[in-house]
Protein backbone atom coordinates (compact mmCIF):
# COMPACT_ATOMS: atom_id res chain seq x y z
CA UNK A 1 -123.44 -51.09 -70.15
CA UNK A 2 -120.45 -53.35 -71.69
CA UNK A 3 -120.07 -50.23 -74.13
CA UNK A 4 -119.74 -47.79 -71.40
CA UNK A 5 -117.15 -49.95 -69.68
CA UNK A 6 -115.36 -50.59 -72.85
CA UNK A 7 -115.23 -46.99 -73.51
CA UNK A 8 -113.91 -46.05 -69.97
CA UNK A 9 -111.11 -48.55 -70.22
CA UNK A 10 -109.76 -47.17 -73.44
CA UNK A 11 -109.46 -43.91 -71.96
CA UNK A 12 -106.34 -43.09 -70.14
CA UNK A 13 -107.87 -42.59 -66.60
CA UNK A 14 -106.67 -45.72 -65.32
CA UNK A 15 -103.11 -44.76 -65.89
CA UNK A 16 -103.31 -41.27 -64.75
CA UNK A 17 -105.26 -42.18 -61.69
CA UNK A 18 -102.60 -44.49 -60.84
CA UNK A 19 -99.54 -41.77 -61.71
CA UNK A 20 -101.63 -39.38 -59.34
CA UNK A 21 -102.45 -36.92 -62.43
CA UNK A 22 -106.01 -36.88 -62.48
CA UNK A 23 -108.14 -34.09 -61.63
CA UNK A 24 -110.34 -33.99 -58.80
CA UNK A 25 -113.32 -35.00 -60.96
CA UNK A 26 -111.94 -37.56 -63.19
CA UNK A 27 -110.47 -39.30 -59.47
CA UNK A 28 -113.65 -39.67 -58.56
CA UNK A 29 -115.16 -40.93 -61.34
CA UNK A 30 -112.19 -43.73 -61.30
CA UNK A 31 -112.42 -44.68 -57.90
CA UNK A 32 -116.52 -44.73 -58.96
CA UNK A 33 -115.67 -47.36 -61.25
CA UNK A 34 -113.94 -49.05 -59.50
CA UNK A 35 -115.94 -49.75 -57.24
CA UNK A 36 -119.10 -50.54 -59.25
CA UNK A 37 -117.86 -52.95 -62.01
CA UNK A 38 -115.55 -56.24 -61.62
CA UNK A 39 -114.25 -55.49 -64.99
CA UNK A 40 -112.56 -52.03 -64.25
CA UNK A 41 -111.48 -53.43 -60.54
CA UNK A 42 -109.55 -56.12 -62.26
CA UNK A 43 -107.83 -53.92 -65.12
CA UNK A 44 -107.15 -51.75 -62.30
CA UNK A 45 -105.03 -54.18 -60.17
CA UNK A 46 -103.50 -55.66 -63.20
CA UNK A 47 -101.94 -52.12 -64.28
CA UNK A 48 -100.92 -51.72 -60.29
CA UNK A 49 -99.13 -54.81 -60.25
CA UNK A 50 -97.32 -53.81 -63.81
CA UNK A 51 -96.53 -50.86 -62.42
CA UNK A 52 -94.83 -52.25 -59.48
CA UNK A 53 -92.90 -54.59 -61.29
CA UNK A 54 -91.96 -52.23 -63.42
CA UNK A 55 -90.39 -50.05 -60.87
CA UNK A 56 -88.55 -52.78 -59.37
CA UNK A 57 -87.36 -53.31 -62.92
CA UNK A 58 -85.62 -50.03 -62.95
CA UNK A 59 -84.97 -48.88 -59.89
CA UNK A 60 -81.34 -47.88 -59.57
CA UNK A 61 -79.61 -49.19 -56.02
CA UNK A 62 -79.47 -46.29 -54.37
CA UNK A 63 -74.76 -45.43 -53.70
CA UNK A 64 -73.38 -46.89 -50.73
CA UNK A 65 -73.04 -44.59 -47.87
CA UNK A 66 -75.72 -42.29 -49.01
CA UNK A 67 -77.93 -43.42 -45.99
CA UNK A 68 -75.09 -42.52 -43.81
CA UNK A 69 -74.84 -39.01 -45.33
CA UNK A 70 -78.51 -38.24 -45.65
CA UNK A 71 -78.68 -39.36 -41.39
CA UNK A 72 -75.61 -36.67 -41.05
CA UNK A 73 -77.38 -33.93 -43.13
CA UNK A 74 -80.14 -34.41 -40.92
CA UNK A 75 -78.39 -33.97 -37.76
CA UNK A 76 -76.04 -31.52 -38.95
CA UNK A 77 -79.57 -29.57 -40.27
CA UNK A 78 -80.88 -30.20 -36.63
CA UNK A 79 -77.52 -28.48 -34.67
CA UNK A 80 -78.13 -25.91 -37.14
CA UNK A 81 -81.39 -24.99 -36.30
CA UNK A 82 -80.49 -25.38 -32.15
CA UNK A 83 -77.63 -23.11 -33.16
CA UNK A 84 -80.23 -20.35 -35.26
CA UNK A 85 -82.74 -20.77 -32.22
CA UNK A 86 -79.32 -20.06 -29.89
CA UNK A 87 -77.94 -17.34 -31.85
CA UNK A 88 -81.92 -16.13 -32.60
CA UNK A 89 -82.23 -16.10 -28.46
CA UNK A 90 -79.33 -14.13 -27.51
CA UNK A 91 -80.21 -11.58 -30.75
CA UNK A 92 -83.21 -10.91 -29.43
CA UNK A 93 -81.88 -10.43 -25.20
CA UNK A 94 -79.08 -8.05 -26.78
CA UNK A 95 -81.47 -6.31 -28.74
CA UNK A 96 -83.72 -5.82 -25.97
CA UNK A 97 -80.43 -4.97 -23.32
CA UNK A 98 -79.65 -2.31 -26.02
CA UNK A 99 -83.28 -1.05 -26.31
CA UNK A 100 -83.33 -0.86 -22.08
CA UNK A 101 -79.78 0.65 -22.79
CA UNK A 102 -81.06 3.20 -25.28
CA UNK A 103 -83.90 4.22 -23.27
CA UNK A 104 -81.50 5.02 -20.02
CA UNK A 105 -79.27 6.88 -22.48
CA UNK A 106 -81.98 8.87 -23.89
CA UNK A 107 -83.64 9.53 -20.38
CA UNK A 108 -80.05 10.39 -19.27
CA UNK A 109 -79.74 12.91 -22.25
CA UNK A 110 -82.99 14.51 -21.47
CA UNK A 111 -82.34 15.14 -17.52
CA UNK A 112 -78.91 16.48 -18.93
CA UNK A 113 -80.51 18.92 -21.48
CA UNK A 114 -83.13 19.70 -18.74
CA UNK A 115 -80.68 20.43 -15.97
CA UNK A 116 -78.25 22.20 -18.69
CA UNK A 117 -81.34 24.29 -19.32
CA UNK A 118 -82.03 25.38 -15.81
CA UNK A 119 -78.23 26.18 -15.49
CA UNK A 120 -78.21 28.21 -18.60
CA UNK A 121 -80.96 29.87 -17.45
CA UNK A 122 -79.96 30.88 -13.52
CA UNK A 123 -76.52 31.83 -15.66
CA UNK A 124 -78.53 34.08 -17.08
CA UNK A 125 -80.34 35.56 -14.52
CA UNK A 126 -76.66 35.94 -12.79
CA UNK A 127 -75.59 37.84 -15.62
CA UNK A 128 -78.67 40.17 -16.00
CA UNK A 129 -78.50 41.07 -12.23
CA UNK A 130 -74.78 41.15 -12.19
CA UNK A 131 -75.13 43.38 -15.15
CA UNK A 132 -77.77 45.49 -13.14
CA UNK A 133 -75.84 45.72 -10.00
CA UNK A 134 -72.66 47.24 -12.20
CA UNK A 135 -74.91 49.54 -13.48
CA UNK A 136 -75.99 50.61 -10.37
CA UNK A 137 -72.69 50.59 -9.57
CA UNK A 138 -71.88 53.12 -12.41
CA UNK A 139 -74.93 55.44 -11.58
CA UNK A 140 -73.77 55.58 -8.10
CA UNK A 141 -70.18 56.40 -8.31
CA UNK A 142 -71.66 59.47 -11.10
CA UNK A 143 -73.86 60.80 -8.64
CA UNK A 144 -71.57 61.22 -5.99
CA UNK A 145 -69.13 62.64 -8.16
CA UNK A 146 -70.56 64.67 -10.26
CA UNK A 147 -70.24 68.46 -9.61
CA UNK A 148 -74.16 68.32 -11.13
CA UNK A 149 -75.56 66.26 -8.56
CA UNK A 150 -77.60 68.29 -5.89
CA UNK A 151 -77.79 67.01 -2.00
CA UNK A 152 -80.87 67.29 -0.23
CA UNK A 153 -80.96 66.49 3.49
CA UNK A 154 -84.01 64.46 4.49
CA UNK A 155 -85.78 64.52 8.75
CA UNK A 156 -87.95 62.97 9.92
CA UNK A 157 -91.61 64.65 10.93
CA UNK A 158 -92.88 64.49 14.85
CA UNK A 159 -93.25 60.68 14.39
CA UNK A 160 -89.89 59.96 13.49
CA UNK A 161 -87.50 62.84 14.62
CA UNK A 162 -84.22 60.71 14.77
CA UNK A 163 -84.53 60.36 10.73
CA UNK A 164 -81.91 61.02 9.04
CA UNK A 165 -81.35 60.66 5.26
CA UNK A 166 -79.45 62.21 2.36
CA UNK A 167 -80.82 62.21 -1.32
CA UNK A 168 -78.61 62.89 -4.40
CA UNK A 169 -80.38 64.35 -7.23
CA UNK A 170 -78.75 65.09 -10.50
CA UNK A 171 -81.35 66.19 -13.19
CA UNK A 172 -78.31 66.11 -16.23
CA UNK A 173 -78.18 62.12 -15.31
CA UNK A 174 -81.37 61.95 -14.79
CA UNK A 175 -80.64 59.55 -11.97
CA UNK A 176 -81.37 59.81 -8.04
CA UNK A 177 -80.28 58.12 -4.69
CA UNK A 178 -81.06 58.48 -1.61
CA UNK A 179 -78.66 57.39 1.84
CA UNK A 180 -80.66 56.93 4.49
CA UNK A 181 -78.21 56.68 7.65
CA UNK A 182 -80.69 56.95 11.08
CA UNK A 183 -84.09 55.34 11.70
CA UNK A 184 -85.49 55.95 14.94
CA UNK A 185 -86.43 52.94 16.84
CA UNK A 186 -90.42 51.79 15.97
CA UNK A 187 -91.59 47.78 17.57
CA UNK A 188 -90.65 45.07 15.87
CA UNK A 189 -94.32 44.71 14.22
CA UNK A 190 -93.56 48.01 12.81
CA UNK A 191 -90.63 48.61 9.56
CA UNK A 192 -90.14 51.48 7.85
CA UNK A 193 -90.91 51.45 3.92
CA UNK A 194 -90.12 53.62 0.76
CA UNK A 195 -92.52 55.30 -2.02
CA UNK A 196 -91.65 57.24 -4.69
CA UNK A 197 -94.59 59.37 -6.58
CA UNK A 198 -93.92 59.18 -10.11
CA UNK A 199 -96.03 61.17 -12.81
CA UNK A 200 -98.90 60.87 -10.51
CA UNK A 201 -98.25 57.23 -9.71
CA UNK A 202 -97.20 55.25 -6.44
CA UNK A 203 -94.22 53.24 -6.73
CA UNK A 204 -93.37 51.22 -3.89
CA UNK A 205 -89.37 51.07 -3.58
CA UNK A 206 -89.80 48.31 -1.19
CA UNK A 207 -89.14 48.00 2.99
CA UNK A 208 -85.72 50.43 4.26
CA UNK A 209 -83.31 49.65 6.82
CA UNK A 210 -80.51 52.17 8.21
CA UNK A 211 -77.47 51.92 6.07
CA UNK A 212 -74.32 51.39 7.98
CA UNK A 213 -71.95 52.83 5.13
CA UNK A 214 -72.81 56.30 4.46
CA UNK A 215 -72.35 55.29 0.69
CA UNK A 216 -75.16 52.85 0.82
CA UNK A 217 -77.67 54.32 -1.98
CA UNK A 218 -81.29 53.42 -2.47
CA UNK A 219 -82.12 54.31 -6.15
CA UNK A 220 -85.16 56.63 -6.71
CA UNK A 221 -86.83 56.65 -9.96
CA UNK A 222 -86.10 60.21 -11.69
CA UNK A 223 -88.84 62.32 -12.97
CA UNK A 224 -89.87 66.09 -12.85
CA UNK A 225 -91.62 66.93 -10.17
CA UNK A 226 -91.07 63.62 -8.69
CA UNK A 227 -92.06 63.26 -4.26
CA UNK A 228 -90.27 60.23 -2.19
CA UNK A 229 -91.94 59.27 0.31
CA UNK A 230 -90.98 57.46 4.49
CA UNK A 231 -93.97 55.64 6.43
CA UNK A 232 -94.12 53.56 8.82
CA UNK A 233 -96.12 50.04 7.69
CA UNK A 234 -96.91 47.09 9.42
CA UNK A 235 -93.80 44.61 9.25
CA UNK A 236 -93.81 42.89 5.80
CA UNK A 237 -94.67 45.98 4.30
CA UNK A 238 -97.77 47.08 2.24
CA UNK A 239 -98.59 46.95 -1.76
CA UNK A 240 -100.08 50.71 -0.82
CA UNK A 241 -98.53 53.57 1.45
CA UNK A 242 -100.38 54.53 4.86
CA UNK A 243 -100.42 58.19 3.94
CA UNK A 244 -101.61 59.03 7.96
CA UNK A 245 -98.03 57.47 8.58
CA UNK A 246 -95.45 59.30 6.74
CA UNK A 247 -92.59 60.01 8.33
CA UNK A 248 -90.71 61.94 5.54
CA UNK A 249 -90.66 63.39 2.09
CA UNK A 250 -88.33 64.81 -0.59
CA UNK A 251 -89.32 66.73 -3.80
CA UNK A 252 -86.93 66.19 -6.41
């Protein structure tokens, strides 16, 4: 046993235990020791007490006024941080205000490319009818003036005998128009509607009303062999003609 002791007190642990380099074994097996043999408890507070008196020995006083300066690195480290956590706080409510900020913007763009959208598109539709209605324009002041255009005066059968219409034909064109400048009176549940029969097909030309201005034109669709067509439909009008209630007709 006195060998083992012997043996363990030559060895370094003592020291290194006591510099706080031992491993996690070789601690335990110290602090073992020390507590199961007088021998190693005794060598063990010996080297302690060395060791303290050896640090007093040389320990170096520490300069004057660096207790002073540590205590104002401290607080100076401390107004720091309460200035980071300040300057950390108002980062992060400006970066949210400019988040909330950027997200109106961009919702603001988006209604403005939306709206700009819808105006570029009734624009659009302006100019396509605008450019219909000067084409109609065009086709209208040919037809009247062209020495090519044929005039075909239109009555009304038994049902409508105050009828009165003109159509303008002019097969070089290829365009037609018809004025229509009396419709007898019919009750108000009652309007009068155009047809035009078109390579065997019924095109409805939509509901007719007396033009005022003798020059008011209603545009046919040209074709050979082409029949317009007067009834009377029930107000509204009707996707198909009443054929029992035709009230005119023009071959053209």
């Amino acid at each position: 046993m006195k060998d083992k002791i012997r043996i363990f007190l030559d060895s370094d642990l003592l020291e290194k235990y006591l510099l706080g380099t031992t491993t996690e074994l070789e601690s335990l097996q110290v602090e073992r020791y020390i507590a199961m043999y007088p021998e190693v408890r005794e060598t063990y507070s010996e080297l302690q007490s060395n060791l303290e008196i050896f640090a007093k020995l040389h320990a170096i006083e520490a300069p004057q006024g660096l207790k002073d300066k540590i205590n104002s690195r401290i607080k100076a480290e401390r107004k720091g941080r309460k200035r980071f956590y300040s300057y950390a706080i108002a980062a992060s409510i400006t970066a949210i205000m400019f988040i909330g900020i950027s997200t109106f913007f961009w919702n603001q763009n988006q209604s403005l490319q939306e709206e700009n959208s819808v105006v570029s598109n009734k624009i659009k539709l302006l100019e396509e009818n605008m450019k219909e209605q000067l084409e109609d324009v065009r086709n209208q002041f040919i037809v009247l003036n062209n020495p090519q255009t044929k005039k075909y005066n239109v009555k009304g059968n038994q049902k409508a005998k105050d009828l009165k219409a003109v159509a303008y034909i002019n097969p070089v064109k290829k365009l037609s128009y018809i004025n229509v400048s009396k419709l007898p009176n019919i009750p108000e549940s009652q309007c009068f509607q155009m047809w035009a029969e078109v390579n065997g097909k019924m095109i409805n030309l939509g509901i007719i009303e007396e033009a005022g201005d003798q020059q008011k034109l209603l545009a046919l669709p040209y074709a050979e062999n082409a029949v317009g067509y007067i009834t009377i439909e029930q107000k509204g009008g009707n996707q198909a003609p009443n054929v029992e209630n035709i009230v005119a007709n023009i071959a053209y």
